[in-house]
PDB file of N, CA and C in Angstrom:
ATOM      1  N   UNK A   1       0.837  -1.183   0.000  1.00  0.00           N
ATOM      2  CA  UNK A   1       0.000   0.000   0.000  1.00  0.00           C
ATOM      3  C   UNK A   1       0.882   1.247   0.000  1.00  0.00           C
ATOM      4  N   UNK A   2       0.570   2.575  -0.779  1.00  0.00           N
ATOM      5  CA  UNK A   2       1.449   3.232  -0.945  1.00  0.00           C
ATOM      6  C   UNK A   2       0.446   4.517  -0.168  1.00  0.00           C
ATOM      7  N   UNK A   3       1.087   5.327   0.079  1.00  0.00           N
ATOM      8  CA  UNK A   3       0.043   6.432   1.243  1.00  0.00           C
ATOM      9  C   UNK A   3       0.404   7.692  -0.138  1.00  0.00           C
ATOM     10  N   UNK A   4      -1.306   7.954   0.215  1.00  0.00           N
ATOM     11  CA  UNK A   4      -1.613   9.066  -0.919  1.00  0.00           C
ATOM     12  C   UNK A   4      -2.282  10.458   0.334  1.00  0.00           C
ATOM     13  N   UNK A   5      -2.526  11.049  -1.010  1.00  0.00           N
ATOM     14  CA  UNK A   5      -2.945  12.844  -0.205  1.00  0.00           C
ATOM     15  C   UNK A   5      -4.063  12.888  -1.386  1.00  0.00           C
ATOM     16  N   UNK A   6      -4.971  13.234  -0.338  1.00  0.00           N
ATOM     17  CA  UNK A   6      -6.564  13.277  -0.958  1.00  0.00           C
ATOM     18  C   UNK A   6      -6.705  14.722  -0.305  1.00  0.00           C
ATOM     19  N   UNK A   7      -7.343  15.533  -1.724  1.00  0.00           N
ATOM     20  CA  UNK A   7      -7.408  17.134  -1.791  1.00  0.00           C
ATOM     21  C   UNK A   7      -9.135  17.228  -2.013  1.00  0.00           C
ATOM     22  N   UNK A   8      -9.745  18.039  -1.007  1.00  0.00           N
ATOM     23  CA  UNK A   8     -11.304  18.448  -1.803  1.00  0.00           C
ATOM     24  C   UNK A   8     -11.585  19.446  -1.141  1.00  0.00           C
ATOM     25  N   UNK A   9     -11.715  20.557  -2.490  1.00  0.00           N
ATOM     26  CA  UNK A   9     -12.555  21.865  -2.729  1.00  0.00           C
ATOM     27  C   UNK A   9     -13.711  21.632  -2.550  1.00  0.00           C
ATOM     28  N   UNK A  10     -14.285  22.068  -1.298  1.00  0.00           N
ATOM     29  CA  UNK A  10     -16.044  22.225  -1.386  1.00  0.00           C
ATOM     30  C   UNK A  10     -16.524  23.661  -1.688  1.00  0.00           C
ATOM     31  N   UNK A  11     -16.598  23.739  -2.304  1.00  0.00           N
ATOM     32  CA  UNK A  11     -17.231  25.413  -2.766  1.00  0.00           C
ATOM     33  C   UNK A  11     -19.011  25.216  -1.796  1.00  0.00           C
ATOM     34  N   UNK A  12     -19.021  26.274  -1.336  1.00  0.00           N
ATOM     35  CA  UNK A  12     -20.230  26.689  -0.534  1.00  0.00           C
ATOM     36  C   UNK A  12     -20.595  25.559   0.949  1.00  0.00           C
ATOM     37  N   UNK A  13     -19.368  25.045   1.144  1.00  0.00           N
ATOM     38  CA  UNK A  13     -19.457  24.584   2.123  1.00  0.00           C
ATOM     39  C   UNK A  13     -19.149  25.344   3.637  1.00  0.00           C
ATOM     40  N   UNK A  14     -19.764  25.303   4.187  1.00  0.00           N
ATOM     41  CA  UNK A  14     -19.706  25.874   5.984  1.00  0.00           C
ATOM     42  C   UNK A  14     -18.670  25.186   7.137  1.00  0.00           C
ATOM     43  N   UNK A  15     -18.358  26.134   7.761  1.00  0.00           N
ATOM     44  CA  UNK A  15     -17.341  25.687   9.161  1.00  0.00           C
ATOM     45  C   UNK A  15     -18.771  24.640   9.744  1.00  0.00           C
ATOM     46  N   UNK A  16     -19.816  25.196   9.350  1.00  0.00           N
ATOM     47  CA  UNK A  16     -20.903  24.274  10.599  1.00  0.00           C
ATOM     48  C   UNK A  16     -21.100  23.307  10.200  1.00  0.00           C
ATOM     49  N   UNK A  17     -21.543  22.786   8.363  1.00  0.00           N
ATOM     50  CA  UNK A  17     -21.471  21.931   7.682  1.00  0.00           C
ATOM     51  C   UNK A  17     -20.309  20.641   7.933  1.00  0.00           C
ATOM     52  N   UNK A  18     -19.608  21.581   7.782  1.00  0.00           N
ATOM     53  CA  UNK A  18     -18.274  20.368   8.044  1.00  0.00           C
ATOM     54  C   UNK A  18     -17.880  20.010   9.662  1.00  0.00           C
ATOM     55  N   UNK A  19     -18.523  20.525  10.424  1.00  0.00           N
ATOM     56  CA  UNK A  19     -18.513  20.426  11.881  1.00  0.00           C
ATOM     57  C   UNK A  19     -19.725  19.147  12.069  1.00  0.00           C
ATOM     58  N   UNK A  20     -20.730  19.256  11.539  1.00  0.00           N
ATOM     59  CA  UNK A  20     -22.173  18.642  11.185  1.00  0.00           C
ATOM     60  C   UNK A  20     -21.923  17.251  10.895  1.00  0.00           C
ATOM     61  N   UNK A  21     -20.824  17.549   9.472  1.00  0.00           N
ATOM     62  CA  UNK A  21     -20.361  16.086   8.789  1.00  0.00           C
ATOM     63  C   UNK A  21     -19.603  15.156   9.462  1.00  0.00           C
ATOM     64  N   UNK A  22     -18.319  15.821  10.173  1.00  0.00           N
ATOM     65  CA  UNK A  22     -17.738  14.919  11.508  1.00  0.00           C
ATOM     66  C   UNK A  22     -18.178  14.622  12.491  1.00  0.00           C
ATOM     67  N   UNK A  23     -19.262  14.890  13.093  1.00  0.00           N
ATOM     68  CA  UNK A  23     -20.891  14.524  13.710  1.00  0.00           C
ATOM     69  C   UNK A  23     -21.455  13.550  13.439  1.00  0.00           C
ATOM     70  N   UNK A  24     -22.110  13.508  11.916  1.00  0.00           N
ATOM     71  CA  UNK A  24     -22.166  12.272  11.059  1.00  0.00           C
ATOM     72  C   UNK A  24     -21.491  11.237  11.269  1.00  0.00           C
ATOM     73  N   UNK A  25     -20.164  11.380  10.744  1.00  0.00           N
ATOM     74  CA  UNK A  25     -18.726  10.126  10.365  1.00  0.00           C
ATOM     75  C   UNK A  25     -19.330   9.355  11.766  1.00  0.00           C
ATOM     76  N   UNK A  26     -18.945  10.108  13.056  1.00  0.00           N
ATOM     77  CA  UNK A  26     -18.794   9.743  14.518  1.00  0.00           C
ATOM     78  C   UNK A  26     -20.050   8.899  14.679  1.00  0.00           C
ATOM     79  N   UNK A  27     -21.096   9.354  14.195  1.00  0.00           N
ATOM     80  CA  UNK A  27     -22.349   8.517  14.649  1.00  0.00           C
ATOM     81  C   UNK A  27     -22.578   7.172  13.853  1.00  0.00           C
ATOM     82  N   UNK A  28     -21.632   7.262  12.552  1.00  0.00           N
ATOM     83  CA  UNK A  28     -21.738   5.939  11.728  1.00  0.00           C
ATOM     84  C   UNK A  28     -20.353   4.929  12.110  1.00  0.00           C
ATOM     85  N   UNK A  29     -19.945   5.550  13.231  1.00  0.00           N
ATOM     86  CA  UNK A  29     -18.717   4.466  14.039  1.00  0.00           C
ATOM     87  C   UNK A  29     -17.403   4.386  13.688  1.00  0.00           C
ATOM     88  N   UNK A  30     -17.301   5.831  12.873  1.00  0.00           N
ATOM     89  CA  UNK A  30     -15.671   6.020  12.091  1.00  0.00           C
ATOM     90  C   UNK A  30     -15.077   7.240  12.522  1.00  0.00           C
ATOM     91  N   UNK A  31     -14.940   7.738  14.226  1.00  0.00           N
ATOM     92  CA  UNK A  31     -14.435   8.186  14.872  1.00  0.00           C
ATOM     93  C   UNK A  31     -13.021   8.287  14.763  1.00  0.00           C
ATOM     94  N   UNK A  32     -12.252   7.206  14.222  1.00  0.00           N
ATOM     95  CA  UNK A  32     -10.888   7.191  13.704  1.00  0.00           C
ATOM     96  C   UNK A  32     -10.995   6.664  12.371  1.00  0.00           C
ATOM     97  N   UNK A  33     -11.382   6.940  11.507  1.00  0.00           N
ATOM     98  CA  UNK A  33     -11.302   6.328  10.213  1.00  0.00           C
ATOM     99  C   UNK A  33     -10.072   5.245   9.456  1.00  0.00           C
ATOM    100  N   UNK A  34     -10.677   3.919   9.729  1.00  0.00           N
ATOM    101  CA  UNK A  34      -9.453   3.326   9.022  1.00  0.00           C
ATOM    102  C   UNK A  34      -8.489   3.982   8.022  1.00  0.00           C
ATOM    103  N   UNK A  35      -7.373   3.786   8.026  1.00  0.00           N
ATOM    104  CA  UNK A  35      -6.478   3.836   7.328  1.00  0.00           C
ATOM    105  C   UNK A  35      -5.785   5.963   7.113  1.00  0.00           C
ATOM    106  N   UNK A  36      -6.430   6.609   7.909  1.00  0.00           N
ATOM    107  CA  UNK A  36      -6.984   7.800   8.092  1.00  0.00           C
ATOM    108  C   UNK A  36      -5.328   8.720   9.118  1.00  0.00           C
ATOM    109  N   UNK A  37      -4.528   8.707   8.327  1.00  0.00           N
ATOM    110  CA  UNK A  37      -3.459   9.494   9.060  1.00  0.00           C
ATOM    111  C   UNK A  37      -3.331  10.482   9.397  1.00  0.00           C
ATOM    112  N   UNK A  38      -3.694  11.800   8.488  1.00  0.00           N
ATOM    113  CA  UNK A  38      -3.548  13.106   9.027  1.00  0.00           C
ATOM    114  C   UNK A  38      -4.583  13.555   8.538  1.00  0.00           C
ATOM    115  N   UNK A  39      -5.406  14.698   8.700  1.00  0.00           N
ATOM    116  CA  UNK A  39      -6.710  15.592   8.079  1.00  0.00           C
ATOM    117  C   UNK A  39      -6.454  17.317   8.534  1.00  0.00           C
ATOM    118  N   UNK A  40      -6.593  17.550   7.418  1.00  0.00           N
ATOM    119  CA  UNK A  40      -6.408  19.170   7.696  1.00  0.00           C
ATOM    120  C   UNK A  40      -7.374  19.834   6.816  1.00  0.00           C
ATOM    121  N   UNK A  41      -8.563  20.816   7.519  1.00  0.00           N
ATOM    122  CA  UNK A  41      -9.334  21.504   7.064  1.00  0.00           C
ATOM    123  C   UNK A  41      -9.193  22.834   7.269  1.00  0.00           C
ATOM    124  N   UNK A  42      -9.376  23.946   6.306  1.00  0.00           N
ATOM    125  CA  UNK A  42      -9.627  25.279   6.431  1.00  0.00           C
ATOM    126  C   UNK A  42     -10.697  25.984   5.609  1.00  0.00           C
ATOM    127  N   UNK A  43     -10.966  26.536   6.481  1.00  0.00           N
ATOM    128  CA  UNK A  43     -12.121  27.669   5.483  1.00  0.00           C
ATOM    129  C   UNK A  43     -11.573  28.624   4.629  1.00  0.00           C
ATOM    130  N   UNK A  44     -12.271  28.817   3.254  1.00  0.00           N
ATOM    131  CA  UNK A  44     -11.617  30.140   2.459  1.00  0.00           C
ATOM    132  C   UNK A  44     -12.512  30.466   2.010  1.00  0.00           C
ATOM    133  N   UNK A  45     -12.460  31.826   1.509  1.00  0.00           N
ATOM    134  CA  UNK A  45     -13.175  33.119   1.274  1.00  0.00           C
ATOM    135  C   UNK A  45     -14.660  32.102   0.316  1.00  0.00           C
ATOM    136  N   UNK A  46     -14.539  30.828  -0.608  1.00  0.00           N
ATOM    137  CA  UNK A  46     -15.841  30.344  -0.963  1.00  0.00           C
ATOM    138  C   UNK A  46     -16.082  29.076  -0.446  1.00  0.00           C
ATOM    139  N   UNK A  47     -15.776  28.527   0.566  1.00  0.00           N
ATOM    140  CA  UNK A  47     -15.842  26.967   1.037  1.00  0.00           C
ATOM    141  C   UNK A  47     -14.925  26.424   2.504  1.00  0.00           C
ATOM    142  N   UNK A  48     -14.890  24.932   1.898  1.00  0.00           N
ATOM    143  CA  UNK A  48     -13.687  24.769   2.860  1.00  0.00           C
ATOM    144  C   UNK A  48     -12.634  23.620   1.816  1.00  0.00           C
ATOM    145  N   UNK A  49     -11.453  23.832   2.448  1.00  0.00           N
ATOM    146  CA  UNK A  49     -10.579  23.287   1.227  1.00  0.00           C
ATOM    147  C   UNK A  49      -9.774  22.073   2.260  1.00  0.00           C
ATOM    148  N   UNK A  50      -9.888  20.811   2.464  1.00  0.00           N
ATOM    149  CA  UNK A  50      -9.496  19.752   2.718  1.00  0.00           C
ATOM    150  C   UNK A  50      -8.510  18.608   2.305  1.00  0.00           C
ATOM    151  N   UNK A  51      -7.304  18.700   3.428  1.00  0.00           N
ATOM    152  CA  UNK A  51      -6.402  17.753   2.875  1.00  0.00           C
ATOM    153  C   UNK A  51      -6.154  16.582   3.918  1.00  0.00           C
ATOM    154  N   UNK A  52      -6.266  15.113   3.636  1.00  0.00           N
ATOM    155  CA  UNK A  52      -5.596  14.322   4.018  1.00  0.00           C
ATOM    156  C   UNK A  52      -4.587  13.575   3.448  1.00  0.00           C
ATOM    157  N   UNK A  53      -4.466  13.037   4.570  1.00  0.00           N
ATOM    158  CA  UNK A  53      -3.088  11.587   4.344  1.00  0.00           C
ATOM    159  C   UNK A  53      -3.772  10.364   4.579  1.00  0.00           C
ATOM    160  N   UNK A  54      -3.802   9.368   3.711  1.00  0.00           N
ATOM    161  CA  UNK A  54      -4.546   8.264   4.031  1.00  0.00           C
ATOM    162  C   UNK A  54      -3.060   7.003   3.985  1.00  0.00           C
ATOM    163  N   UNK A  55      -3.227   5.927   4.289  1.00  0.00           N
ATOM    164  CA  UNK A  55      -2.609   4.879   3.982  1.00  0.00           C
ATOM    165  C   UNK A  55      -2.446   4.246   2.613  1.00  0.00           C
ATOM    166  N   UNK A  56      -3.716   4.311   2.059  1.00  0.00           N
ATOM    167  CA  UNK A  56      -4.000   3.782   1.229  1.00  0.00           C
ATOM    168  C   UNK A  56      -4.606   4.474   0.184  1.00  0.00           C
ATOM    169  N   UNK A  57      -5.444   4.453  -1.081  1.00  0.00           N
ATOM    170  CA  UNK A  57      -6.051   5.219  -2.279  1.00  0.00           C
ATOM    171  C   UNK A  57      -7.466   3.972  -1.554  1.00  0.00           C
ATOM    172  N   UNK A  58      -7.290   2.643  -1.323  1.00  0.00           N
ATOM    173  CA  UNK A  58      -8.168   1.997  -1.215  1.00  0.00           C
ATOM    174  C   UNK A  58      -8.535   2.105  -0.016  1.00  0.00           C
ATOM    175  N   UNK A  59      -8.069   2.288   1.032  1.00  0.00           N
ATOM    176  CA  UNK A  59      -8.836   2.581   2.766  1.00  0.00           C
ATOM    177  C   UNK A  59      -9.697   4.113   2.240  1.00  0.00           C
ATOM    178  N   UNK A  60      -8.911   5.268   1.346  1.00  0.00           N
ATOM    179  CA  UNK A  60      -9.963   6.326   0.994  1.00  0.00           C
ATOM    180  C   UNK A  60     -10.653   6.028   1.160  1.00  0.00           C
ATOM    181  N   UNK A  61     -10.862   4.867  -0.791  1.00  0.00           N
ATOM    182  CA  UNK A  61     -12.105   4.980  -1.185  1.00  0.00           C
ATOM    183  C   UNK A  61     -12.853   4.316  -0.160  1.00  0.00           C
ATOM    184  N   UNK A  62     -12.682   2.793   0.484  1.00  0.00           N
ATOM    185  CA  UNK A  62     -13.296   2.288   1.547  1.00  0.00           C
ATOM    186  C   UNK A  62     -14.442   3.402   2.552  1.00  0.00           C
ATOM    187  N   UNK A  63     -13.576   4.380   3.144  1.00  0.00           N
ATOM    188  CA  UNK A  63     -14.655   5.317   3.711  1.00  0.00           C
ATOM    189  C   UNK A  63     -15.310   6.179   3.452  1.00  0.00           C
ATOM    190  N   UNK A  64     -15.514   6.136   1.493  1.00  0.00           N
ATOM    191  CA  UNK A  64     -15.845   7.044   0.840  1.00  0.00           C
ATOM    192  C   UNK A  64     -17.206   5.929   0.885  1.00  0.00           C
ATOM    193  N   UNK A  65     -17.443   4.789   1.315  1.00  0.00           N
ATOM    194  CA  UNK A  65     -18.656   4.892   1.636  1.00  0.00           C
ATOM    195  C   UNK A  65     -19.176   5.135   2.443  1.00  0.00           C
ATOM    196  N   UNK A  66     -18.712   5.264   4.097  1.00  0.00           N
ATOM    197  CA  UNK A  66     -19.338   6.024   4.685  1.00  0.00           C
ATOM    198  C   UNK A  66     -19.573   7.302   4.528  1.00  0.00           C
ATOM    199  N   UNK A  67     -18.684   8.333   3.442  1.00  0.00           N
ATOM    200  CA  UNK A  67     -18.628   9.755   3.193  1.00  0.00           C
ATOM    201  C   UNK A  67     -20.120   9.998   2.602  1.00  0.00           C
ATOM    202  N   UNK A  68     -20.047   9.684   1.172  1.00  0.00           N
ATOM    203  CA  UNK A  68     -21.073  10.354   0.612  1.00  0.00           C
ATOM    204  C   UNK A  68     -22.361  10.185   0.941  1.00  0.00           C
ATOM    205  N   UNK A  69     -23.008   9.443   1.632  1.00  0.00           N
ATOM    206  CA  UNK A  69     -24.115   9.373   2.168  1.00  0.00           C
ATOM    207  C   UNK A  69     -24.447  10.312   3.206  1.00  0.00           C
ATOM    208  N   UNK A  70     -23.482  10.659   4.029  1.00  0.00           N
ATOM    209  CA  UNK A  70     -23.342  11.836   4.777  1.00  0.00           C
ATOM    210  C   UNK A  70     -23.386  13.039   4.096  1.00  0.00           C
ATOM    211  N   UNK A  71     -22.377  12.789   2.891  1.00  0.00           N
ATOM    212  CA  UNK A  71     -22.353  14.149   2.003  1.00  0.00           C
ATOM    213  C   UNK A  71     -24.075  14.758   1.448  1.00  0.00           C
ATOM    214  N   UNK A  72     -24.305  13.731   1.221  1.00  0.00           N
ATOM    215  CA  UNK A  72     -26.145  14.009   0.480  1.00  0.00           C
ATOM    216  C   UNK A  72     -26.782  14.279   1.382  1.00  0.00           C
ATOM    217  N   UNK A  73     -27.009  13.656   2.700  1.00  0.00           N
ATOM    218  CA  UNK A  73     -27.914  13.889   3.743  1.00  0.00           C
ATOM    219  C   UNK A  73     -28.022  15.402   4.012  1.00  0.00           C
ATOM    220  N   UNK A  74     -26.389  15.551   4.479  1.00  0.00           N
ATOM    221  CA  UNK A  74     -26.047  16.986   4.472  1.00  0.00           C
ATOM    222  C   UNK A  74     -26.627  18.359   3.736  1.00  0.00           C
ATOM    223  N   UNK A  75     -26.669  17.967   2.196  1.00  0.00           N
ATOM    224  CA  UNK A  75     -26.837  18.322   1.284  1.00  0.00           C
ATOM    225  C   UNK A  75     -25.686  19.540   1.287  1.00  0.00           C
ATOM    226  N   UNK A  76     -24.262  18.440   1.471  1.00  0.00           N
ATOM    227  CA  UNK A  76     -23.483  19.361   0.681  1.00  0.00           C
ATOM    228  C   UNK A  76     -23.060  18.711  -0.866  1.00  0.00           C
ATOM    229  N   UNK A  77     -22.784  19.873  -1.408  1.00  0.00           N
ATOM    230  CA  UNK A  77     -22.314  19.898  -3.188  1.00  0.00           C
ATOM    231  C   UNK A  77     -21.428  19.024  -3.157  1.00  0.00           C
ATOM    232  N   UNK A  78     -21.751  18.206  -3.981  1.00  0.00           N
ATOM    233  CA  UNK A  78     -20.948  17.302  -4.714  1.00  0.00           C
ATOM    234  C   UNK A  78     -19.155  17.853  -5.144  1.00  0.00           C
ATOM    235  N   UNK A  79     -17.862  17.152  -4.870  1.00  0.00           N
ATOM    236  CA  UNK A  79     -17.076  17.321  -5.540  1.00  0.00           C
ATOM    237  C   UNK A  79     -15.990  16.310  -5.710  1.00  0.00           C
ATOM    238  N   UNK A  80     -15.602  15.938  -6.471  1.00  0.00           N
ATOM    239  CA  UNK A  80     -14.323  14.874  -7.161  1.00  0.00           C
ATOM    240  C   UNK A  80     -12.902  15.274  -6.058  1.00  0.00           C
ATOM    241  N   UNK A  81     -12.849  14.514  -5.192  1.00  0.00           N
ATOM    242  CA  UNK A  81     -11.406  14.726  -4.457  1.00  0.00           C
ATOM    243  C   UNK A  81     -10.373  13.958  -5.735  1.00  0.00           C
ATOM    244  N   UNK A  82      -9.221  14.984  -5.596  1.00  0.00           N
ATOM    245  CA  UNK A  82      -7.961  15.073  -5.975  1.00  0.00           C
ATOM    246  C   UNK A  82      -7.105  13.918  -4.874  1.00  0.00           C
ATOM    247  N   UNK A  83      -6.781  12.947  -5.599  1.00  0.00           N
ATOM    248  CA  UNK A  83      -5.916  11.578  -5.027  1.00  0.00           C
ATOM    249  C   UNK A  83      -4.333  11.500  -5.711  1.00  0.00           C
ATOM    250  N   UNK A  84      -3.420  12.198  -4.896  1.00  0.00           N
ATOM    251  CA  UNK A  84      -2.070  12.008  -5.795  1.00  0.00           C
ATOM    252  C   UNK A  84      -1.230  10.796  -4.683  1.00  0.00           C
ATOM    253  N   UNK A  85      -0.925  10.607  -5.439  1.00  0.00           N
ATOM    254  CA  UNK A  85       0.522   9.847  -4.326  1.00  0.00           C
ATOM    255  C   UNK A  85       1.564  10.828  -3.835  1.00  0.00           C
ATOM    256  N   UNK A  86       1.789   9.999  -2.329  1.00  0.00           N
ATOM    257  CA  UNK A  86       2.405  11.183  -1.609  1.00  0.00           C
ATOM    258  C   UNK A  86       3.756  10.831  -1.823  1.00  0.00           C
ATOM    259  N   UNK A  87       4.799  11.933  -2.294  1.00  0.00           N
ATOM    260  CA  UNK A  87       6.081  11.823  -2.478  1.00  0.00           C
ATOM    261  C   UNK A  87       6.652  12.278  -1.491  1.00  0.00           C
ATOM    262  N   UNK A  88       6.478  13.106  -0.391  1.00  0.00           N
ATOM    263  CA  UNK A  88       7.171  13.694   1.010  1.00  0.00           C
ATOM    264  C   UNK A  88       6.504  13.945   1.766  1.00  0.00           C
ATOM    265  N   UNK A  89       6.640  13.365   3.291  1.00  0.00           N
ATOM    266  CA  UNK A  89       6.220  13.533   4.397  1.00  0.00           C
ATOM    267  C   UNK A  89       7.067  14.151   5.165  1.00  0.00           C
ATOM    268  N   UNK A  90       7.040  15.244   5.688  1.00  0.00           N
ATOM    269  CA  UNK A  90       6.982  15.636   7.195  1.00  0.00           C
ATOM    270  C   UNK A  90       6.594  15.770   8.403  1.00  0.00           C
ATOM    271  N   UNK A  91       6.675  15.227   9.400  1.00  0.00           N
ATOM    272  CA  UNK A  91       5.833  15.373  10.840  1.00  0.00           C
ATOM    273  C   UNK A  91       7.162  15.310  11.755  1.00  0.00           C
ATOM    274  N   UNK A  92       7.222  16.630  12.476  1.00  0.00           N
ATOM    275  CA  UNK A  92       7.808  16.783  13.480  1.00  0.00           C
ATOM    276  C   UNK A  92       9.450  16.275  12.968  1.00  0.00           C
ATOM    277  N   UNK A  93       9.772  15.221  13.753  1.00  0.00           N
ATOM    278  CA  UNK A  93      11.185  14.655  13.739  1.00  0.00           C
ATOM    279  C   UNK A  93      10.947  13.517  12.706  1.00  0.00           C
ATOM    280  N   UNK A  94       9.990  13.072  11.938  1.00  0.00           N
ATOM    281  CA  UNK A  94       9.829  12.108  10.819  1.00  0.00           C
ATOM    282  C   UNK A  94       9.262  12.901   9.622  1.00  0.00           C
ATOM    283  N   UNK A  95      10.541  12.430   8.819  1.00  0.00           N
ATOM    284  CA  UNK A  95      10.655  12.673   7.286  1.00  0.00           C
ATOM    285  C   UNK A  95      10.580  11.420   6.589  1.00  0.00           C
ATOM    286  N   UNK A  96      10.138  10.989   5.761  1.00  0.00           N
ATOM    287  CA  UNK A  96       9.707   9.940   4.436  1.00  0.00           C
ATOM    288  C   UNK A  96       9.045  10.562   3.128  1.00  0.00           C
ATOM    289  N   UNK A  97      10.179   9.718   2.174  1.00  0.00           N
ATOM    290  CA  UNK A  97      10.132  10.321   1.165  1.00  0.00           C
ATOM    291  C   UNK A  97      10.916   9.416   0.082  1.00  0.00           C
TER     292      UNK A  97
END
């Protein structure tokens, strides 16, 4: 398994929305999401713009079924996350690369 970085632009998405949605995840029992290494969210001037680190492209997609069902309920907008393979890690005193 090779560890990728999954990117998604939500245009018109909310700090509360996405507060709402990890609400969701938690109540469908994926409080730590398999395969789920780092997550970093911020708000910008039209959305919120989201990056993780997963283990896998396949643990993603794996909790991309718990995602989008949340995503619709929600009724947030649909968008295609960006999946590259990760070529450099940094955290703290660990570098891989």
């Amino acid at each position: 398994m090779k560890k990728v970085m999954v990117q998604f632009d939500f245009r018109g998405m909310t700090t509360k929305q996405f507060d709402q949605c990890w609400d969701e995840i938690r109540k469908a029992g994926q409080t730590n999401p398999n395969g789920l290494l780092h997550h970093y969210a911020a708000p910008t001037s039209n959305g919120m713009l989201i990056f993780d680190i997963w283990e896998s492209a396949e643990r993603f997609e794996a909790f991309g079924k718990t995602l989008m069902p949340i995503l619709e309920k929600l009724k947030i907008p649909k968008t295609k996350p960006t999946i590259l393979p990760l070529h450099y890690e940094y955290n703290g005193n660990l570098v891989i690369h």
